[in-house]
N, C-alpha and C. Protein backbone atom coordinates (compact mmCIF):
# COMPACT_ATOMS: atom_id res chain seq x y z
N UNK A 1 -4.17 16.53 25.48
CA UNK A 1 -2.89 16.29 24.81
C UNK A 1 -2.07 15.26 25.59
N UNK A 2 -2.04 15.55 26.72
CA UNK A 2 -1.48 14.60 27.54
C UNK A 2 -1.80 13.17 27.62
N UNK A 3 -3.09 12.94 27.55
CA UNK A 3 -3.56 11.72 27.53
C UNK A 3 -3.37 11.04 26.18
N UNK A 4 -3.66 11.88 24.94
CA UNK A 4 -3.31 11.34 23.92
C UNK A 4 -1.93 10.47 23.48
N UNK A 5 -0.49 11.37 24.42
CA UNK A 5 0.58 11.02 24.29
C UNK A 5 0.70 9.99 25.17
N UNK A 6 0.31 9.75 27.08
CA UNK A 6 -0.09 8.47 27.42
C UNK A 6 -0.46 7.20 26.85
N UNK A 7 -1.34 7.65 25.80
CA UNK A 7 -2.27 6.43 24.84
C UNK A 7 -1.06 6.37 24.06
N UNK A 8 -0.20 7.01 23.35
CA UNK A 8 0.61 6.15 22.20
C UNK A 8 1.76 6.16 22.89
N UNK A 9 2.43 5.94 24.19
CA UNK A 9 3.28 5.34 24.73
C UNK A 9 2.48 3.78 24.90
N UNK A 10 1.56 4.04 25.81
CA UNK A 10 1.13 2.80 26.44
C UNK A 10 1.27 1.66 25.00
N UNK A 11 0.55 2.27 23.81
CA UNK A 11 0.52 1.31 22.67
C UNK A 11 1.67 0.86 22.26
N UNK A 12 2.74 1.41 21.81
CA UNK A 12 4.07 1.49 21.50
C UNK A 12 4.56 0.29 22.43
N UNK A 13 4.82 0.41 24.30
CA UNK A 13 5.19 -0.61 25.35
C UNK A 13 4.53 -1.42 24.85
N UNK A 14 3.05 -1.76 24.44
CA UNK A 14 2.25 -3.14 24.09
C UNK A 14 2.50 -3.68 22.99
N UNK A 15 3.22 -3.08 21.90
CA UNK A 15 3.12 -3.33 20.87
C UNK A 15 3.99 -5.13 20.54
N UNK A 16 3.32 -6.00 19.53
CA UNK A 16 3.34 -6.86 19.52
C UNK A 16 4.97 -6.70 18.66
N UNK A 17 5.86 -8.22 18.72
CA UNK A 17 6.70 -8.61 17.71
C UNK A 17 6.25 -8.73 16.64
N UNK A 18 4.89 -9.24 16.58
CA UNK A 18 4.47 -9.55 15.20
C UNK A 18 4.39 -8.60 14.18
N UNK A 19 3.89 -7.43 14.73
CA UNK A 19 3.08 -5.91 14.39
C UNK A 19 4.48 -5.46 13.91
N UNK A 20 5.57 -5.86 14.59
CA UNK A 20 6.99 -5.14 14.60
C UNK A 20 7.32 -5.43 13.36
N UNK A 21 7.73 -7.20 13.26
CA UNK A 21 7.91 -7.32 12.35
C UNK A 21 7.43 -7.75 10.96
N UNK A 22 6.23 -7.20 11.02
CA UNK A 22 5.00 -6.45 9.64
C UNK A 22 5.71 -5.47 9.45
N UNK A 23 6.19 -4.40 10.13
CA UNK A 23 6.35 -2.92 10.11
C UNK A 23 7.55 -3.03 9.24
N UNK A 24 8.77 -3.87 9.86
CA UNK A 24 10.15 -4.11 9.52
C UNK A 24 10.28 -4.50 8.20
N UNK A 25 9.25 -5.34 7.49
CA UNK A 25 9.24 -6.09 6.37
C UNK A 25 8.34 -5.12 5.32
N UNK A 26 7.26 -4.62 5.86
CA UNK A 26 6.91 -3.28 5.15
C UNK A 26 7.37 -1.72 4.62
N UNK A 27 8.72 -1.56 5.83
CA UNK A 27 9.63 -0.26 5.63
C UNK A 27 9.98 -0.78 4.29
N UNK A 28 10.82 -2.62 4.47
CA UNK A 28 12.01 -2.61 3.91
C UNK A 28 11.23 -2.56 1.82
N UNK A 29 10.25 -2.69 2.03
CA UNK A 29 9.22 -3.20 1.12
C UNK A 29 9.36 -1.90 0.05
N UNK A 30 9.02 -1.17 0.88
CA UNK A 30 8.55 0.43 0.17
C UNK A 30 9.97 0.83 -0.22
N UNK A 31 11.00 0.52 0.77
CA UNK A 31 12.32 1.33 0.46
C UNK A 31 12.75 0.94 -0.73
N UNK A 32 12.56 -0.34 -1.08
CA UNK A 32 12.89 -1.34 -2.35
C UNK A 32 11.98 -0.59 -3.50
N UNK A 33 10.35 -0.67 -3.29
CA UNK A 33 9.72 0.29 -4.56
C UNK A 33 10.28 1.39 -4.94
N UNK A 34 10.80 2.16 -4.06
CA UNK A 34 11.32 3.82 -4.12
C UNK A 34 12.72 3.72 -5.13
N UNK A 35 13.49 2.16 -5.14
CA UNK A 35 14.55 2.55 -5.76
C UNK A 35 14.43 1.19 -7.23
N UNK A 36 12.63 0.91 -7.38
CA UNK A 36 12.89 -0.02 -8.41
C UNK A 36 13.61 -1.15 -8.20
N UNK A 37 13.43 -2.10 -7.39
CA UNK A 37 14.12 -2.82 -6.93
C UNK A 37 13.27 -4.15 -6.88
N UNK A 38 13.48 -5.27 -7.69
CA UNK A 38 12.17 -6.37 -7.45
C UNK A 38 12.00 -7.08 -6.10
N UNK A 39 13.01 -6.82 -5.36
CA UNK A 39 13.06 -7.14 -3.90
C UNK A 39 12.21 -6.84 -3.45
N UNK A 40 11.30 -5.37 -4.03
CA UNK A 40 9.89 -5.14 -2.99
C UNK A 40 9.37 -6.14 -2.95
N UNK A 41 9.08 -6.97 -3.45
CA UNK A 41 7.85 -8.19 -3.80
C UNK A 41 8.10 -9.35 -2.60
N UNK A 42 9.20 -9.87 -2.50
CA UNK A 42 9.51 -10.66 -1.59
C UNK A 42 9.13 -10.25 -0.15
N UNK A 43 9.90 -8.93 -0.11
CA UNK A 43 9.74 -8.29 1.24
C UNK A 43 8.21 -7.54 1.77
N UNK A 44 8.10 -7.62 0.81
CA UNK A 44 6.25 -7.15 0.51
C UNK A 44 5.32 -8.57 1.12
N UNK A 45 5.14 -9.15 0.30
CA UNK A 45 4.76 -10.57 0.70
C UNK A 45 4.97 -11.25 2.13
N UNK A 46 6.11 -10.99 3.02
CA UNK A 46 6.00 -11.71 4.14
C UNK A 46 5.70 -10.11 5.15
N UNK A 47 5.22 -8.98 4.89
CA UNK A 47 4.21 -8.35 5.37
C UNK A 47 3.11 -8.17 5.06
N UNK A 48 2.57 -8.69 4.33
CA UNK A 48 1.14 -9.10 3.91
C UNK A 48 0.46 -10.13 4.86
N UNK A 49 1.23 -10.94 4.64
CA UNK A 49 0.91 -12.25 5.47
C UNK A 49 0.78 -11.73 6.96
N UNK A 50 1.76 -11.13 7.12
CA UNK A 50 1.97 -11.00 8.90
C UNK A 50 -0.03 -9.97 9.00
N UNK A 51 0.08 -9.05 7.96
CA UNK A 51 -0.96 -7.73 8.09
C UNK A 51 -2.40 -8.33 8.08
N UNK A 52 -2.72 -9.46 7.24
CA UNK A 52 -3.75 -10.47 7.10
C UNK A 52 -4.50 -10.64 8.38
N UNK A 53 -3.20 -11.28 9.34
CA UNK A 53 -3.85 -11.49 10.60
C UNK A 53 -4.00 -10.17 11.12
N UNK A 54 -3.20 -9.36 11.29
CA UNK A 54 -3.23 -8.02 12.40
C UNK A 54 -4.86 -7.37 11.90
N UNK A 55 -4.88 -7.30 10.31
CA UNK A 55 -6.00 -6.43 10.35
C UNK A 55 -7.07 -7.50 10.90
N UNK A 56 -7.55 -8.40 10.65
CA UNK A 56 -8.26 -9.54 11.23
C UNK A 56 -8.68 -8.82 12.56
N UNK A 57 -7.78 -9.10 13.57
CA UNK A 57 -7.90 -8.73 14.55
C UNK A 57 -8.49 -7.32 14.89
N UNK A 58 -8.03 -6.71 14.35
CA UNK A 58 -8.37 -5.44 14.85
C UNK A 58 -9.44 -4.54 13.58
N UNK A 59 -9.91 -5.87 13.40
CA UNK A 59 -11.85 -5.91 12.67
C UNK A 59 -11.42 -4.76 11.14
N UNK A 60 -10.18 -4.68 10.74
CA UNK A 60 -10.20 -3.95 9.43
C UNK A 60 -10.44 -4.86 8.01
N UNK A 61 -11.77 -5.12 8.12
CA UNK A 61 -11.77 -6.45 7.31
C UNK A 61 -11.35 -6.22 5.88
N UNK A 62 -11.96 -4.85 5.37
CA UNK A 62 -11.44 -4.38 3.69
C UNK A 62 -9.74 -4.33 4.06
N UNK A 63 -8.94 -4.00 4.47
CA UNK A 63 -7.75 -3.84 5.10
C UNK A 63 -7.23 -5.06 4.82
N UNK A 64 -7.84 -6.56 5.47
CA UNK A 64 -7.35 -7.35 5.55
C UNK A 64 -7.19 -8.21 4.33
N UNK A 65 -8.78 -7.78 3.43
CA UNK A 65 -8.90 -8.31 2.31
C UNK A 65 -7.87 -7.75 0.98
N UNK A 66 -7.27 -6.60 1.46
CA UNK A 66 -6.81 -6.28 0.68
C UNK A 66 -5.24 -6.64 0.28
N UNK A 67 -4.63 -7.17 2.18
CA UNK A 67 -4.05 -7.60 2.04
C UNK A 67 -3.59 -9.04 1.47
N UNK A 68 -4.54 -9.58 0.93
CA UNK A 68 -4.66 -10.80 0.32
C UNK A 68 -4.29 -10.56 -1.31
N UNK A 69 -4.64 -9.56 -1.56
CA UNK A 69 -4.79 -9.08 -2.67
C UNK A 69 -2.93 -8.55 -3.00
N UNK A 70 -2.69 -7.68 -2.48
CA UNK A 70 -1.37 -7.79 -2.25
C UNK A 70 -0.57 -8.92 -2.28
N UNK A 71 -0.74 -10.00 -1.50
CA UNK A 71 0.01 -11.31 -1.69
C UNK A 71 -0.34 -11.81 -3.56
N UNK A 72 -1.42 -11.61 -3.93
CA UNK A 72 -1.70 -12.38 -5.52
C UNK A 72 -0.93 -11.11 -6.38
N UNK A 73 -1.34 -9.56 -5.93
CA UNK A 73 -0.33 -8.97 -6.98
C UNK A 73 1.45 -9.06 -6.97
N UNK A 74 1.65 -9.11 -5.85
CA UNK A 74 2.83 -9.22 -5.48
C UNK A 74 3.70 -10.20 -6.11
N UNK A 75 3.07 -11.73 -6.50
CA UNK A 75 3.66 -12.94 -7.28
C UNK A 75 3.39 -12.32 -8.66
N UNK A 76 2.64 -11.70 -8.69
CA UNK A 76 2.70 -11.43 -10.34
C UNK A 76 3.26 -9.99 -11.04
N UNK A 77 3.43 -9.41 -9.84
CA UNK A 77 4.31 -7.96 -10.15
C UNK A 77 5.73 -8.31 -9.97
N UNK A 78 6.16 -9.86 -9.32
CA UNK A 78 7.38 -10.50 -9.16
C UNK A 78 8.07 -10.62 -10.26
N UNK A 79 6.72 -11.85 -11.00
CA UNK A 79 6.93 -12.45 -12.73
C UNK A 79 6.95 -10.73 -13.36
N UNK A 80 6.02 -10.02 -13.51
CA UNK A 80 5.98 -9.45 -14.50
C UNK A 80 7.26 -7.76 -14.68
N UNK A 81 7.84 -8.09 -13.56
CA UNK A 81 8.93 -6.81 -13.26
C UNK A 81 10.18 -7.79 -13.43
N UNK A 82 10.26 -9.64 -13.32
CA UNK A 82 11.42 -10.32 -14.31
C UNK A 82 11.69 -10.07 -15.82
N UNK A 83 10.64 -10.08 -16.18
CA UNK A 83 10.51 -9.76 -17.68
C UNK A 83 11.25 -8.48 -17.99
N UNK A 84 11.89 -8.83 -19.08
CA UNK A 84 13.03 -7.82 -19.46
C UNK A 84 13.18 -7.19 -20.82
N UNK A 85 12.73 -5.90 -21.07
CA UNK A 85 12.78 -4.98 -22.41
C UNK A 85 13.77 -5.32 -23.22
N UNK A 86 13.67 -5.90 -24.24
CA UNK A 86 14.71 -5.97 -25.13
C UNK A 86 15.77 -4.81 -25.41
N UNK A 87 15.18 -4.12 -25.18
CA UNK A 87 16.42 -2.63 -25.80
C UNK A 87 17.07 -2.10 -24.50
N UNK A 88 15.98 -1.75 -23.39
CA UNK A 88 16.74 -1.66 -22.00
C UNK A 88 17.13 -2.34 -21.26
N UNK A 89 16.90 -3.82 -21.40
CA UNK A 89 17.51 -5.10 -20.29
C UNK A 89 16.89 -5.30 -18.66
N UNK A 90 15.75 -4.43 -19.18
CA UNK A 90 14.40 -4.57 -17.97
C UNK A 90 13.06 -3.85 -18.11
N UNK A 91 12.23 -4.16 -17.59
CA UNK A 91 11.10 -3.91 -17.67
C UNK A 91 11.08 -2.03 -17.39
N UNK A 92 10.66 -1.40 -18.17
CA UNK A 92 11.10 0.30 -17.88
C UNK A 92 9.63 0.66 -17.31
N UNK A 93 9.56 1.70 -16.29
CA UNK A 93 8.59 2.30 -15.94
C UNK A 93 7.87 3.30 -16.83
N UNK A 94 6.64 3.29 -16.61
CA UNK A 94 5.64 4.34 -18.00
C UNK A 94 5.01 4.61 -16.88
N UNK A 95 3.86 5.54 -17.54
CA UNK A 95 2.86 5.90 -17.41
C UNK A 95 1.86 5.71 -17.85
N UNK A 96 0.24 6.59 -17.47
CA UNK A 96 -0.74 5.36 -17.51
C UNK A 96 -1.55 6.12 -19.10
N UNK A 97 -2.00 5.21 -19.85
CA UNK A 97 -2.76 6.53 -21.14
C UNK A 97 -3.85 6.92 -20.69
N UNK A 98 -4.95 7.32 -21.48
CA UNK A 98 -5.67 7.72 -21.53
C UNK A 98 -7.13 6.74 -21.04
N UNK A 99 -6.83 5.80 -21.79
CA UNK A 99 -7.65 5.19 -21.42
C UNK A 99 -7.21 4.26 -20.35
N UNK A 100 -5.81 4.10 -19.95
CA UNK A 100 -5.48 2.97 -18.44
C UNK A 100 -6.06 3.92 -17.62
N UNK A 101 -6.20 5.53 -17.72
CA UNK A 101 -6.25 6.19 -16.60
C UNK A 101 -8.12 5.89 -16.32
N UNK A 102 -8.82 6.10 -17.52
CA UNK A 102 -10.71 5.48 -17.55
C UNK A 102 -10.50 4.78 -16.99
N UNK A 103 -10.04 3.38 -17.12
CA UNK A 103 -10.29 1.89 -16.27
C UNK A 103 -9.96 2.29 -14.94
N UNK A 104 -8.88 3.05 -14.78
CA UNK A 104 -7.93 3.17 -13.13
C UNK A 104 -9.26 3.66 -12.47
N UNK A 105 -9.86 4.97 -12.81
CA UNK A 105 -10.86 5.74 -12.09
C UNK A 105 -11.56 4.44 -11.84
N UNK A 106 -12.42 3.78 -12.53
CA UNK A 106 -13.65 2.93 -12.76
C UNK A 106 -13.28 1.98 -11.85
N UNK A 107 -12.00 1.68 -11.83
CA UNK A 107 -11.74 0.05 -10.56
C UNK A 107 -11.52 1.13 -9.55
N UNK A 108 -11.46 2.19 -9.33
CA UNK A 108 -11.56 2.69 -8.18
C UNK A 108 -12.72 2.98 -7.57
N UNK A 109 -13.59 3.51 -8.46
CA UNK A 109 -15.09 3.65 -7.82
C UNK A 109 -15.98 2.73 -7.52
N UNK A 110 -15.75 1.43 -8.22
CA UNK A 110 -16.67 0.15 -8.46
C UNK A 110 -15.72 -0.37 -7.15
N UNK A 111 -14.87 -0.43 -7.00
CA UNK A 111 -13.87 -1.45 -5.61
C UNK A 111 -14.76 -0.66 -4.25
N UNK A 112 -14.34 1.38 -4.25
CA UNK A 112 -14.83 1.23 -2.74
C UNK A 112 -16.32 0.98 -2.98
N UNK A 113 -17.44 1.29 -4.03
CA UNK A 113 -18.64 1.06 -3.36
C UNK A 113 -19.14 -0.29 -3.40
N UNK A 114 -18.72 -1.50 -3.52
CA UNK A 114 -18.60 -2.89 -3.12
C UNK A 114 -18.20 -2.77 -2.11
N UNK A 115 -16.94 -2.67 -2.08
CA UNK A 115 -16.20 -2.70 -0.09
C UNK A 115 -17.18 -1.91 0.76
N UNK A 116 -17.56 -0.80 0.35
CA UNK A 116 -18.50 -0.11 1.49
C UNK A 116 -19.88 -0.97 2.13
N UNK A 117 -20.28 -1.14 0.72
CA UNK A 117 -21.72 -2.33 0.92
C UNK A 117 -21.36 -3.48 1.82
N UNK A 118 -20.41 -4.15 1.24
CA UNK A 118 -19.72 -5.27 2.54
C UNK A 118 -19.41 -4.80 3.51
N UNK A 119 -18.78 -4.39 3.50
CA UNK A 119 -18.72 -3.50 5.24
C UNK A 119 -19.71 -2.96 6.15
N UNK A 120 -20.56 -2.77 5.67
CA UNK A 120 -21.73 -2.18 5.96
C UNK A 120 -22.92 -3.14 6.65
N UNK A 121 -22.71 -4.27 5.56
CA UNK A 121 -24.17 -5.21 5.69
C UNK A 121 -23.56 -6.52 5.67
N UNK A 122 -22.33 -6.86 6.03
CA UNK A 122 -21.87 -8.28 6.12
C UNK A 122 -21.17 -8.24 7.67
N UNK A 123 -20.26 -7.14 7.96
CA UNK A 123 -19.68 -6.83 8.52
C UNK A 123 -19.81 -6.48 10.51
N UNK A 124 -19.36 -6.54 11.04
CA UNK A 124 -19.05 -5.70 12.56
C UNK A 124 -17.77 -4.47 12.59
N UNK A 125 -17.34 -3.63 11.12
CA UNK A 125 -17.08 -2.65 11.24
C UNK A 125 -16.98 -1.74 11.74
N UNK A 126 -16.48 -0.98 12.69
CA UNK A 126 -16.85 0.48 13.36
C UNK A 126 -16.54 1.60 12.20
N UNK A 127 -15.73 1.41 11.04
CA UNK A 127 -14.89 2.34 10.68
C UNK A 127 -15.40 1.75 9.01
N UNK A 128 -16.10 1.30 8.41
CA UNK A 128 -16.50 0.92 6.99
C UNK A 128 -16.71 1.68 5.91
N UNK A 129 -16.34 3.20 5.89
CA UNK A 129 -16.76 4.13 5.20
C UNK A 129 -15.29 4.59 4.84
N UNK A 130 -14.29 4.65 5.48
CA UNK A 130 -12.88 5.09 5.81
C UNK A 130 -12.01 3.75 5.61
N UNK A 131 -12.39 2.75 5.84
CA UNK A 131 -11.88 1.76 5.32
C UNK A 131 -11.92 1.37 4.02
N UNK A 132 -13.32 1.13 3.95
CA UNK A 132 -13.36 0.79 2.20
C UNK A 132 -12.69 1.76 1.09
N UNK A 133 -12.52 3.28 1.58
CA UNK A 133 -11.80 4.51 1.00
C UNK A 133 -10.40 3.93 0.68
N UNK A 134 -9.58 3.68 2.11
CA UNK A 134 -8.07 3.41 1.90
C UNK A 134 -8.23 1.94 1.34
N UNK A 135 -9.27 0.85 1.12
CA UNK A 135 -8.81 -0.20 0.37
C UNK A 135 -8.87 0.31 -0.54
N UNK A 136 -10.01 0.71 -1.57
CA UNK A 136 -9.97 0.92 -2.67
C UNK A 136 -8.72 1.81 -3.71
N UNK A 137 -8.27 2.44 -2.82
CA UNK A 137 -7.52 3.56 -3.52
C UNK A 137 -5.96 2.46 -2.99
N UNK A 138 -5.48 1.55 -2.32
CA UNK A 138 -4.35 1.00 -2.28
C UNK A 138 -4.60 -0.45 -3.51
N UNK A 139 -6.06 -0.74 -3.64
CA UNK A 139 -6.19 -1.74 -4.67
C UNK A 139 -5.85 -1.31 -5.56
N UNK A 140 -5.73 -0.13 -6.51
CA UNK A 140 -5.16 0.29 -7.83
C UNK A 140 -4.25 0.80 -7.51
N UNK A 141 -3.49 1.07 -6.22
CA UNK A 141 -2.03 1.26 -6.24
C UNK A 141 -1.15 0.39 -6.42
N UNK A 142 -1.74 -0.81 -5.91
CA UNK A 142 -0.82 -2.04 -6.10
C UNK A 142 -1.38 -2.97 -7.36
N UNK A 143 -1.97 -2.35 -8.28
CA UNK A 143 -2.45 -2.83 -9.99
C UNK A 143 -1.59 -2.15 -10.32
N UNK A 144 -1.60 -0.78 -10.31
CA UNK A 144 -0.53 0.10 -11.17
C UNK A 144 1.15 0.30 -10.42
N UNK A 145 1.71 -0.53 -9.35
CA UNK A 145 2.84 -0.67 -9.11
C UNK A 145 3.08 -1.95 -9.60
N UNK A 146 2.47 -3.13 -9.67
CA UNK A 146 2.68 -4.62 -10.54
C UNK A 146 3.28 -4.00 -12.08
N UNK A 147 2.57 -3.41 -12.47
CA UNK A 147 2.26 -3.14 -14.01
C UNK A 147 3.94 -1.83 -14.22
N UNK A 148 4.37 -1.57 -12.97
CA UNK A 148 5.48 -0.46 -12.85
C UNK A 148 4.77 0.62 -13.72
N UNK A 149 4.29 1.54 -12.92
CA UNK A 149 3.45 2.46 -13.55
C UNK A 149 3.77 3.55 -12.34
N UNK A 150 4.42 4.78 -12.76
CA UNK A 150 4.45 5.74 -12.13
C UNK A 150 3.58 6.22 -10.98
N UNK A 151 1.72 5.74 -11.98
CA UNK A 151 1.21 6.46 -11.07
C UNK A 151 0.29 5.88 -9.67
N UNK A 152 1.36 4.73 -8.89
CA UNK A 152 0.90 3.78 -8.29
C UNK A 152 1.37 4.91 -6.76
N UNK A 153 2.35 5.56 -7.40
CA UNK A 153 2.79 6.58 -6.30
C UNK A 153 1.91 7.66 -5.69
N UNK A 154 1.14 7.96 -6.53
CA UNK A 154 -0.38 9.11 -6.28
C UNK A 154 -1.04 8.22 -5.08
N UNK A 155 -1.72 7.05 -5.50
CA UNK A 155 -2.13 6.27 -5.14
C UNK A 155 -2.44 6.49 -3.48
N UNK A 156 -0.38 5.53 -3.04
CA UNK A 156 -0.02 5.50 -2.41
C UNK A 156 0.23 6.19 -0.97
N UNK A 157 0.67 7.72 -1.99
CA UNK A 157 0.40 8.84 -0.91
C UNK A 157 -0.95 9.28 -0.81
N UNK A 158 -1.90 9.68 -0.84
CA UNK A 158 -3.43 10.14 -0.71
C UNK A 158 -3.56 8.28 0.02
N UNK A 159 -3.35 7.33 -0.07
CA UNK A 159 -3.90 6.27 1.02
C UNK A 159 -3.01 6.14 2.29
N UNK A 160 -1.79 6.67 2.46
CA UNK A 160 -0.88 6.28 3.23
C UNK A 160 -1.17 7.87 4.31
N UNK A 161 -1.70 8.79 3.78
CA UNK A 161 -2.31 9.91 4.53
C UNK A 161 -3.54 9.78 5.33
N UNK A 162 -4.36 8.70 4.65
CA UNK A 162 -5.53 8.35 5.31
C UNK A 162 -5.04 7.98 6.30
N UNK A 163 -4.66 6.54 6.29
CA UNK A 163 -4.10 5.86 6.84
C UNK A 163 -3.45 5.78 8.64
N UNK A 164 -2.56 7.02 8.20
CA UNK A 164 -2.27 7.45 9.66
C UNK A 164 -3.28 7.25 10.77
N UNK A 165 -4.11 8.48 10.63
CA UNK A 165 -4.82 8.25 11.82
C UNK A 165 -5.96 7.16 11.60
N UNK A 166 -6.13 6.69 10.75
CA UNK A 166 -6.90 5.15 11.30
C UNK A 166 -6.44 4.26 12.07
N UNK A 167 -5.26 3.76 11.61
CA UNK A 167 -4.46 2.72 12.66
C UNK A 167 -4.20 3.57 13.85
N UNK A 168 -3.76 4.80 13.96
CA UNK A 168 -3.62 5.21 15.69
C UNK A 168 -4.94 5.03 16.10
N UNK A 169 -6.17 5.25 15.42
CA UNK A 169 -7.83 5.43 16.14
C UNK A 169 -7.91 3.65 16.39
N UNK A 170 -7.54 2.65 15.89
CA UNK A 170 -7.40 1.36 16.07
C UNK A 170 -6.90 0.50 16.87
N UNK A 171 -6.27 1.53 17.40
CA UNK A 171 -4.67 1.19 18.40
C UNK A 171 -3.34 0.16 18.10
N UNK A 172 -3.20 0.81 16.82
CA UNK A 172 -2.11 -0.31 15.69
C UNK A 172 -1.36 0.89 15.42
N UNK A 173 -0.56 1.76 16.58
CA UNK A 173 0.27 2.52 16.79
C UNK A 173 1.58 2.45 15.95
N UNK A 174 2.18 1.56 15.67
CA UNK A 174 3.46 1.43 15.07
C UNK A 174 3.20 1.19 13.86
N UNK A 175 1.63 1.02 13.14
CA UNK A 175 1.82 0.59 12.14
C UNK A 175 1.12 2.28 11.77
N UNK A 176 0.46 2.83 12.63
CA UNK A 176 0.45 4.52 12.28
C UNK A 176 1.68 5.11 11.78
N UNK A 177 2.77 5.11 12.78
CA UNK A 177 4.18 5.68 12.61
C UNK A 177 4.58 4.85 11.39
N UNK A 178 4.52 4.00 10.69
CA UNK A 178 4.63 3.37 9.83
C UNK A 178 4.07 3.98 8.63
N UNK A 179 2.77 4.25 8.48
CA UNK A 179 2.07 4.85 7.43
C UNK A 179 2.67 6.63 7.25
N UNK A 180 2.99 7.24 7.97
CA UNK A 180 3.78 8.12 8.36
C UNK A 180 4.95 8.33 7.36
N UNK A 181 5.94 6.90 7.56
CA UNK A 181 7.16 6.92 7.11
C UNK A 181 6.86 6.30 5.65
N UNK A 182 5.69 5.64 5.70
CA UNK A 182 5.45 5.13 3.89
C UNK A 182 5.09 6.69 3.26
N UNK A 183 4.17 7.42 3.73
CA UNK A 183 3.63 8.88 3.35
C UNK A 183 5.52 9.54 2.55
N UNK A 184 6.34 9.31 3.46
CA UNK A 184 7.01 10.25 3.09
C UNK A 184 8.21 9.97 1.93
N UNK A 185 8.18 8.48 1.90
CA UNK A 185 8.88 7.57 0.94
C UNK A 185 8.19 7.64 -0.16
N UNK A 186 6.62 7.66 0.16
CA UNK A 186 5.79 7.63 -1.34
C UNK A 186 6.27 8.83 -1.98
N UNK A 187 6.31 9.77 -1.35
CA UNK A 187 7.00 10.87 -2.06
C UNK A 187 8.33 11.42 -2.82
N UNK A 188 9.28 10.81 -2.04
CA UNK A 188 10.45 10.88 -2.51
C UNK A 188 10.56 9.60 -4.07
N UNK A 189 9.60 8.21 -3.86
CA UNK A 189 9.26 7.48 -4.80
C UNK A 189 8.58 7.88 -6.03
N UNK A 190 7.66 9.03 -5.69
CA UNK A 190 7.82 9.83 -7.01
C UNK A 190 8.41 10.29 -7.58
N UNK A 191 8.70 10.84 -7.20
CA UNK A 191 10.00 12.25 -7.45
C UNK A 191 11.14 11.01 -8.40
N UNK A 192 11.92 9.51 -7.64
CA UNK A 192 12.78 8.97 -8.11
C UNK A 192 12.63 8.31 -9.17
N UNK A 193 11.28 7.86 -9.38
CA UNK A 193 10.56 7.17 -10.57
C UNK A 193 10.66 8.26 -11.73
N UNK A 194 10.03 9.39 -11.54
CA UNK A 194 10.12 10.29 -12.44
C UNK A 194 11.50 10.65 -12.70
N UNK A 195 12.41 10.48 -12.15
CA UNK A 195 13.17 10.86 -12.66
C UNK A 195 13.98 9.74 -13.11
N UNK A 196 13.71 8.81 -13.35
CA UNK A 196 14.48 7.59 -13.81
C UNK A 196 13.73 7.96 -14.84
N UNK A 197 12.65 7.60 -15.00
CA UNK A 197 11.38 7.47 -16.21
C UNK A 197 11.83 8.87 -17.30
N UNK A 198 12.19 9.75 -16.69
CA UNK A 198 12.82 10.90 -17.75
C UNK A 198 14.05 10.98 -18.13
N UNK A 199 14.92 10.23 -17.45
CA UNK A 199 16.05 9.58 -18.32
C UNK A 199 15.95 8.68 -19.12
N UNK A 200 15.16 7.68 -18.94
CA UNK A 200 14.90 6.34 -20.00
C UNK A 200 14.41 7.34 -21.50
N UNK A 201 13.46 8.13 -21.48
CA UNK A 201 12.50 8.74 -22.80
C UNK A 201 14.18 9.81 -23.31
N UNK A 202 15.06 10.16 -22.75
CA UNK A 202 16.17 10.67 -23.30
C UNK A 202 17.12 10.00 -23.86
N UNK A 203 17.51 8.77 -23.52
CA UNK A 203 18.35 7.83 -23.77
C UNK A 203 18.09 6.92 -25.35
């Protein structure tokens, strides 16, 4: 125990500006999704960029790829959350049908077992089985948060739980405590979505 808490001081003292301010631009990111706010996108975007390199480095290559992916949904969850409902004077949050929810499963299963295969046989991975997991399941979180879809929040939390202890096993400590504080926002981001989303169907 002791040593463990040694190890995430020591990381924490090492921890880069850069890593910091990924973290800073990622809080502010999520805090913005939680209250519907198109500001996530901006603030989203210049932690992508910063996360690109970090995962790079620290060999999370599905991680990194995904953060790329993030930067292309992000411009288009920008445009497509400008667009404005004629009757409400903005784009209103739904949910997913029946059949968005078929496709959702299907880009989820077809994303990690591609990412796994790459990881596996292209890769210098230590962690390719657990990685390709949290890409895949944050790739249709951030399809179904572009699209403002309630259930980008499921997503979110079940990847932001993984999450934790990968980046501490990585030694990307602050961006652990980070996944931590997204875990607990994803939650309250449900809860606020839904309850916007059940005022709009009353109104």
């Amino acid at each position: 125990m002791n040593e463990l808490i040694k190890q995430l001081l020591d990381g924490i003292s090492n921890y880069s500006v850069l890593e910091a301010t990924g973290v800073l631009f990622g809080l502010l990111s999520v805090l913005f999704a939680k209250r519907a706010n198109i500001l996530v996108f901006p603030t989203g975007i210049i932690s992508v960029i910063i996360y690109i390199y970090l995962t790079f480095e620290a060999k999370l290559y599905a991680d990194m790829g995904i953060n790329g992916y993030y930067f292309v949904m992000s411009v288009y969850g920008w445009y497509y959350w400008s667009k404005k409902d004629k009757k409400k004077d903005k784009t209103p949050i739904t949910t997913n049908s029946k059949k968005e929810w078929i496709w959702t499963i299907i880009i989820l299963i077809l994303s990690f077992l591609i990412l796994y295969q790459i990881l596996l046989q292209l890769t210098d991975s230590d962690v390719p089985l657990i990685d390709a997991v949290t890409t895949a399941i944050f790739f249709v979180g951030m399809q179904l948060m572009a699209k403002k879809k309630i259930e980008n929040w499921i997503a979110w939390i079940i990847g932001d739980f993984i999450s934790i202890p990968l980046y501490f096993y990585k030694g990307l400590f602050l961006t652990s405590i980070q996944f931590i504080i997204f875990f607990i926002i994803a939650i309250a981001g449900y809860i606020s979505w839904k309850k916007t989303m059940n005022q709009g169907e009353k109104s």
